[in-house]
N, C-alpha and C. Protein backbone atom coordinates (compact mmCIF):
# COMPACT_ATOMS: atom_id res chain seq x y z
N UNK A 1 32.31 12.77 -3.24
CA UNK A 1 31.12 12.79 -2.44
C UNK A 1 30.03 11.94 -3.10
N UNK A 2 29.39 11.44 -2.43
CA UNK A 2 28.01 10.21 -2.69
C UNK A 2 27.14 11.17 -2.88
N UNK A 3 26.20 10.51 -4.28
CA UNK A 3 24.81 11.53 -4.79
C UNK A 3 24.11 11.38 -2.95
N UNK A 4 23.06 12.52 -3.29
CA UNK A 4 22.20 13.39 -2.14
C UNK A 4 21.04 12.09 -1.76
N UNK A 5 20.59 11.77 -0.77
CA UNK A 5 19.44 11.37 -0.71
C UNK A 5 18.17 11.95 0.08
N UNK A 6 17.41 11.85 -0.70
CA UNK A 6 15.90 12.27 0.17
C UNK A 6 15.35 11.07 1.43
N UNK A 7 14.87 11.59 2.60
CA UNK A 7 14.71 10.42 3.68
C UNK A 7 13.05 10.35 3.58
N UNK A 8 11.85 9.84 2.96
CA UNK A 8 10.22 10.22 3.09
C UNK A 8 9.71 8.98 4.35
N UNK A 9 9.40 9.83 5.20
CA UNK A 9 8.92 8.66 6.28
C UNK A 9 8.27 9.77 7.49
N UNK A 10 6.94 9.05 7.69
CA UNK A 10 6.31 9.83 8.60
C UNK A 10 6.66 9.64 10.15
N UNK A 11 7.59 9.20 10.47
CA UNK A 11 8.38 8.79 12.32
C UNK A 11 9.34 9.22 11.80
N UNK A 12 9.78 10.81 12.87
CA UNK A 12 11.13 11.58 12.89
C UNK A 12 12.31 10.33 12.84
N UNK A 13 11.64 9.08 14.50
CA UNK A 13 13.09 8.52 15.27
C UNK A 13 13.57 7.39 13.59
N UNK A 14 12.28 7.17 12.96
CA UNK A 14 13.19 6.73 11.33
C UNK A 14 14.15 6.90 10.80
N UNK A 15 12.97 8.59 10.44
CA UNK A 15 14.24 9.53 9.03
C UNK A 15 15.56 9.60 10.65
N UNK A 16 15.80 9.47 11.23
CA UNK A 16 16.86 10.20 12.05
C UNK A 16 18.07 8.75 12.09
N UNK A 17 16.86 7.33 12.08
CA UNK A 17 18.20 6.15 12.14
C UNK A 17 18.49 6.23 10.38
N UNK A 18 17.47 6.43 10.02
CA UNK A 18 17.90 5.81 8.41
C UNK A 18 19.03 7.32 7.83
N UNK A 19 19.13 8.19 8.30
CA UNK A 19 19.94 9.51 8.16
C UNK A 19 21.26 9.04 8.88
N UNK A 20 21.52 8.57 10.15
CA UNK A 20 22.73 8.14 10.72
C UNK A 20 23.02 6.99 9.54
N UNK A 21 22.68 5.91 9.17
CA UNK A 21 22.81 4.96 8.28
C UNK A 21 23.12 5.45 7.28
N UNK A 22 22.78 6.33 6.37
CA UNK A 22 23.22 6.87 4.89
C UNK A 22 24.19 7.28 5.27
N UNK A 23 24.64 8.57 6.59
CA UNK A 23 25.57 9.08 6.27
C UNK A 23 27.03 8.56 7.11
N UNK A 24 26.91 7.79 7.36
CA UNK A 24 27.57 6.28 7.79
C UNK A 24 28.54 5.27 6.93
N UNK A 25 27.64 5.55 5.61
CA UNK A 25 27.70 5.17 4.78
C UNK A 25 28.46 5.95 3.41
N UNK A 26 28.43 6.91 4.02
CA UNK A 26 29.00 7.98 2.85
C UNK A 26 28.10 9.03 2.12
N UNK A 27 26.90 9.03 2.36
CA UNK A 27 25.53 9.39 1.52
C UNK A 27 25.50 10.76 2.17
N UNK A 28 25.59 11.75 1.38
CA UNK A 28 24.95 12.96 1.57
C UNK A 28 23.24 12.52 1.65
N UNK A 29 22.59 13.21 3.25
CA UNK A 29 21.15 13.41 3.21
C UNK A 29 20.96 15.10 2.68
N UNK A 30 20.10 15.03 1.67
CA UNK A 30 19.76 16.20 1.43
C UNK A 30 18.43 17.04 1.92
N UNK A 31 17.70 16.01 2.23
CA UNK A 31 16.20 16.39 3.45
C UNK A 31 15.47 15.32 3.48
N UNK A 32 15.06 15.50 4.33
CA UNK A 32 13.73 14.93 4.68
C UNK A 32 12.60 15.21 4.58
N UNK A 33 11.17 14.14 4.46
CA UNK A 33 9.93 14.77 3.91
C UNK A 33 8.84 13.43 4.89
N UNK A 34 7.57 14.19 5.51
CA UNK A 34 6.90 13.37 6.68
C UNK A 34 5.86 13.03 5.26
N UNK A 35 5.69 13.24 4.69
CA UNK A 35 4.75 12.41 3.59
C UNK A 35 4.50 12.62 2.14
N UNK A 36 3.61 12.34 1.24
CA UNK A 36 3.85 12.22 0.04
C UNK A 36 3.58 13.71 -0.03
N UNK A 37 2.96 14.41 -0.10
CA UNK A 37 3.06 15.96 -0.78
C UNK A 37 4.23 16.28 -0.80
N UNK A 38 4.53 16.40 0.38
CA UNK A 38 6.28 17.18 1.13
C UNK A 38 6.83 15.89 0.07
N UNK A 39 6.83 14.86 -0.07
CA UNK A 39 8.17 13.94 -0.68
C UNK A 39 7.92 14.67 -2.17
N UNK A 40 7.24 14.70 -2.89
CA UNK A 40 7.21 15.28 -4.51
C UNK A 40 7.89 16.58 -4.14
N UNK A 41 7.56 17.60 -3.58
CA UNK A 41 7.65 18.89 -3.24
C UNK A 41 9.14 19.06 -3.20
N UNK A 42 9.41 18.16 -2.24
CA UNK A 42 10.99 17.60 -2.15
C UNK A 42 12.27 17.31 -2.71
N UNK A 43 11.40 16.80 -3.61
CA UNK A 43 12.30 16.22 -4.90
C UNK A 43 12.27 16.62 -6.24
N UNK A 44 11.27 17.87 -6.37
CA UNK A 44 11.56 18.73 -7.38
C UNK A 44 12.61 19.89 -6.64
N UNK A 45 12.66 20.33 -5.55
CA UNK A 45 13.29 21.14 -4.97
C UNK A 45 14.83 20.85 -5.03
N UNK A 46 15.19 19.84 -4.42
CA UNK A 46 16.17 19.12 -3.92
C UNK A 46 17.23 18.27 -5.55
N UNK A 47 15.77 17.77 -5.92
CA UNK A 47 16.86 16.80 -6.79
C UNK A 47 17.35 15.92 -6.32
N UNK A 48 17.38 15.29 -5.57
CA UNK A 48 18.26 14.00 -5.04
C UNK A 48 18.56 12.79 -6.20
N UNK A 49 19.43 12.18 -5.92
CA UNK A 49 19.39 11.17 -6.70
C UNK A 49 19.03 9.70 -6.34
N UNK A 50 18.36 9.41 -4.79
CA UNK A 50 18.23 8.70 -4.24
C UNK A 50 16.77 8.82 -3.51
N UNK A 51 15.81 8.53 -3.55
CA UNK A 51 14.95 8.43 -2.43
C UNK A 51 14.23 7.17 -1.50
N UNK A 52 14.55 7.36 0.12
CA UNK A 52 14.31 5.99 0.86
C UNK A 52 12.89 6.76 0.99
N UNK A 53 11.91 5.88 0.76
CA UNK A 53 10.62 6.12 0.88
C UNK A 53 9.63 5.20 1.10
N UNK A 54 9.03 5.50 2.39
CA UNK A 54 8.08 4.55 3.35
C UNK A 54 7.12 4.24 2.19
N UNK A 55 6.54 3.01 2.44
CA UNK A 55 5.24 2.51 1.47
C UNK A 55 3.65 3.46 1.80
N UNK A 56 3.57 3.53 3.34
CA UNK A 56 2.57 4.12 4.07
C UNK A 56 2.61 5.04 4.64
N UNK A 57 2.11 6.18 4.12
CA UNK A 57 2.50 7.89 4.42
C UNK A 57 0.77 8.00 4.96
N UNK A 58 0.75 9.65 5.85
CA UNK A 58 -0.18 9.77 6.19
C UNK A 58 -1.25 10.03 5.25
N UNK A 59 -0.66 10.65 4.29
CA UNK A 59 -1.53 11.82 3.08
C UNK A 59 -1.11 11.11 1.88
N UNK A 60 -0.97 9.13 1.59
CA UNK A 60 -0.79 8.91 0.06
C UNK A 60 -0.04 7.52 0.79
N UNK A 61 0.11 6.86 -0.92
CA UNK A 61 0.67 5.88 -1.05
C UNK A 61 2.21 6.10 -1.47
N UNK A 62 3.05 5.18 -1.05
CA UNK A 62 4.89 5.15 -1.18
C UNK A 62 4.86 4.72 -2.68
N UNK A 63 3.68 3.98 -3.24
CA UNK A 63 3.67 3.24 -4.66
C UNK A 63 3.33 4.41 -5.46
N UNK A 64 2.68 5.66 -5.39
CA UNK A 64 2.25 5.95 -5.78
C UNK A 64 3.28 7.69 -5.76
N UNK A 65 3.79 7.80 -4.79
CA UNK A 65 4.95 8.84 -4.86
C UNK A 65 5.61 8.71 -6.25
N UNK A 66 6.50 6.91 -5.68
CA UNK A 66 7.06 6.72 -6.71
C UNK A 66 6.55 6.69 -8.51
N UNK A 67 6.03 6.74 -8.69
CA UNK A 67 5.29 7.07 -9.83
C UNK A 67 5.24 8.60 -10.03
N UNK A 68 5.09 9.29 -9.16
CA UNK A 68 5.36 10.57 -9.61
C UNK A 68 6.70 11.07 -9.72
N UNK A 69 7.44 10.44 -8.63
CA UNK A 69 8.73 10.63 -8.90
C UNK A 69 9.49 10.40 -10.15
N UNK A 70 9.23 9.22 -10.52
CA UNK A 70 9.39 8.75 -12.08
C UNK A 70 9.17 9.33 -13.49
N UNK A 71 8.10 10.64 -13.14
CA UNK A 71 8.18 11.14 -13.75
C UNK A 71 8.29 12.44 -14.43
N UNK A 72 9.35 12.53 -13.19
CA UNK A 72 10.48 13.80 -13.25
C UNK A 72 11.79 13.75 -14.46
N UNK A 73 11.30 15.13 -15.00
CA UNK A 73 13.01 15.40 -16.10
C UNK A 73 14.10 14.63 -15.40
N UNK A 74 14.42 14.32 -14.44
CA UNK A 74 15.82 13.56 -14.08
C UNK A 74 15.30 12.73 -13.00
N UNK A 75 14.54 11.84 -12.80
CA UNK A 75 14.18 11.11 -11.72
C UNK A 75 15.18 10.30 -10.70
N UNK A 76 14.69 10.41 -9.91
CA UNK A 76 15.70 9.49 -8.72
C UNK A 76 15.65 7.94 -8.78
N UNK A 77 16.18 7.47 -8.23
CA UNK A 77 16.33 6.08 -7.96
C UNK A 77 15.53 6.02 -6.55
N UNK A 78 14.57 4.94 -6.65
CA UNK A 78 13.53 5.01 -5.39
C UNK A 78 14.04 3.57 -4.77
N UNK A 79 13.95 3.60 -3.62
CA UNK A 79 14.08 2.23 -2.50
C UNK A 79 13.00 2.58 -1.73
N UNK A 80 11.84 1.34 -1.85
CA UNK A 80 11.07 1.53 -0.78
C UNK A 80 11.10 0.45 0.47
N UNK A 81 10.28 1.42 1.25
CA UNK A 81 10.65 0.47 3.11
C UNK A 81 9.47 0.54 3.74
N UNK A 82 9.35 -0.34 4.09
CA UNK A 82 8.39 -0.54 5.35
C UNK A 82 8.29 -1.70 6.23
N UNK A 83 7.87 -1.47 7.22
CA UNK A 83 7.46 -2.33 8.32
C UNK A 83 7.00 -3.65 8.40
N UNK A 84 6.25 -3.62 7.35
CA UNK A 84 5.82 -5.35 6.84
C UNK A 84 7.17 -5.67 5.58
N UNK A 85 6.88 -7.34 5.84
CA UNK A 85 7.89 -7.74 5.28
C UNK A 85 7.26 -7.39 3.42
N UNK A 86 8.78 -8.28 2.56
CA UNK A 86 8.36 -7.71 1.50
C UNK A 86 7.29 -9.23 0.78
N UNK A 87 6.38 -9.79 1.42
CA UNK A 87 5.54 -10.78 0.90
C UNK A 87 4.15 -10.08 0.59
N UNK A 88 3.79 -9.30 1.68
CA UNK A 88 3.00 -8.36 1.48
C UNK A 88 3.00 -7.20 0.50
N UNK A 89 4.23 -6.80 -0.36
CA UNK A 89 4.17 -6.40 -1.21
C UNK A 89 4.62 -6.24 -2.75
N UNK A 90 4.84 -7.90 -2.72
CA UNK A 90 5.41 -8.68 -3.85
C UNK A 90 5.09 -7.97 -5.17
N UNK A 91 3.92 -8.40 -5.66
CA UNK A 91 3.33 -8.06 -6.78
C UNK A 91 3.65 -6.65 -7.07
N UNK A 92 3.00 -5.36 -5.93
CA UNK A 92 3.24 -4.14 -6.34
C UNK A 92 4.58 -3.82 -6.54
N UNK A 93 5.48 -4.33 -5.38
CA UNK A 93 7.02 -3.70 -5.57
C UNK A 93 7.61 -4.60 -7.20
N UNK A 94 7.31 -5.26 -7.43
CA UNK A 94 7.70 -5.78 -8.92
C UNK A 94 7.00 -4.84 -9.74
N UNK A 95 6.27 -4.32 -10.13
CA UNK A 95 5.11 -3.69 -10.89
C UNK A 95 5.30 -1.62 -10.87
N UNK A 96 6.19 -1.67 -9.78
CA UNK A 96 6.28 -0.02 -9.63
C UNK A 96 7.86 0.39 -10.34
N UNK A 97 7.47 1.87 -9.88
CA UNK A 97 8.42 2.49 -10.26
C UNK A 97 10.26 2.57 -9.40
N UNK A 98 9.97 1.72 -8.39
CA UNK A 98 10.45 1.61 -7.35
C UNK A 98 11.62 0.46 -8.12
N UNK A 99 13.24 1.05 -7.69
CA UNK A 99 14.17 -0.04 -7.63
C UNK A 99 14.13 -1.19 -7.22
N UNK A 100 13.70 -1.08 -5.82
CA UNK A 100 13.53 -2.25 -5.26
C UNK A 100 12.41 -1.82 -3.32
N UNK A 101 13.22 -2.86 -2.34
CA UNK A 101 12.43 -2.16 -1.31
C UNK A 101 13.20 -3.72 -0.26
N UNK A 102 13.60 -2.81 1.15
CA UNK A 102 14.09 -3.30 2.04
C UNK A 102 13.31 -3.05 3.30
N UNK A 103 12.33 -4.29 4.06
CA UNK A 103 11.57 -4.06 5.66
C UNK A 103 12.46 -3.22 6.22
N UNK A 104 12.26 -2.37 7.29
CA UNK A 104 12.36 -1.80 7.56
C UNK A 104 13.55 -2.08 8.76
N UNK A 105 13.08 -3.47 9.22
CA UNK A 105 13.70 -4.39 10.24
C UNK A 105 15.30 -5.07 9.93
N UNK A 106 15.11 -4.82 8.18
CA UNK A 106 16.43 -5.21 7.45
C UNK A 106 17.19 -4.63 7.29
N UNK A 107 16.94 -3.18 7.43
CA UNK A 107 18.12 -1.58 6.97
C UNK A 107 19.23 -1.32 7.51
N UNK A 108 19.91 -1.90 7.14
CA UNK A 108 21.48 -1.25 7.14
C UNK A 108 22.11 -0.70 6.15
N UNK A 109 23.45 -0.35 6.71
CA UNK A 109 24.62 0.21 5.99
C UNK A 109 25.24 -0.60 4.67
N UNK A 110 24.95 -2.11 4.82
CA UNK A 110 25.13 -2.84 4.22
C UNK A 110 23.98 -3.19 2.66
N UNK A 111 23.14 -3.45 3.66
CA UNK A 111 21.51 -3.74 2.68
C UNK A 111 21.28 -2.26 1.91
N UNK A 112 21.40 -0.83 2.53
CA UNK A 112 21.22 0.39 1.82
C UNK A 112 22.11 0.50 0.42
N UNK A 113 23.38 0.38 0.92
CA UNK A 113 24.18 0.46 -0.37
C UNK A 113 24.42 -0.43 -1.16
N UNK A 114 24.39 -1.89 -0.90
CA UNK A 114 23.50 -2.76 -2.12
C UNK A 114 22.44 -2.44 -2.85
N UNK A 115 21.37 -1.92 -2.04
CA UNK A 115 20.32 -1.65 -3.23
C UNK A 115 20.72 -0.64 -3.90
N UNK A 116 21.23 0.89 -2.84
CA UNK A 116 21.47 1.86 -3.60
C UNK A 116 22.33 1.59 -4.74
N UNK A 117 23.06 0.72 -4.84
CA UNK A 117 24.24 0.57 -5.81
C UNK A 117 23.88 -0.28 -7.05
N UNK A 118 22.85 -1.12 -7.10
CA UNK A 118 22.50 -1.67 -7.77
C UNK A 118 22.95 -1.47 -9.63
């Protein structure tokens, strides 16, 4: 069985394609979380070893999750996503805690488990 992943994204019809896509893929989803409180909350609970996590939450920054995430006794591996391409967030996604990060427009079965696999 494929480590667990956490889905953090504030649009259900998202977490629901990017959930068909992981587990498509082989990926246990272990939950889902509509923004950064619920995503920390989440992932001390859960443990995942994976989290897809939007850049732009209602209640926080995706840059800034990840950083907390990071600094968990066993931290996850973070992929972040969003809607704008990744030019708009060059500098930060080099600079974070974040593996890497795939638009949102780019997500597949293919592109997920490349990064995830990294």
């Amino acid at each position: 069985m494929e480590p667990a992943v956490l889905i953090v994204d504030d649009h259900a019809g998202f977490r629901a394609s990017a959930r068909a896509l992981l587990e498509a893929a082989g990926y246990t989803v272990a939950g889902e979380a509509g923004g950064a409180t619920d995503a920390v909350a989440a992932a001390h609970r859960l443990r995942p070893a994976f989290v897809l996590l939007d850049i732009e939450l209602p209640d926080g920054d995706g840059f800034e999750v990840a950083e907390a995430l990071a600094a968990l006794p066993d931290p996850p591996v973070v992929l972040l996503v969003s809607v704008r391409d990744r030019p708009s967030y060059r500098r930060r996604v080099a600079t974070s805690a974040a593996r890497g990060f795939i638009a949102k427009d780019r997500l597949t079965r293919a592109t997920l488990g490349e990064a995830l696999t990294e």
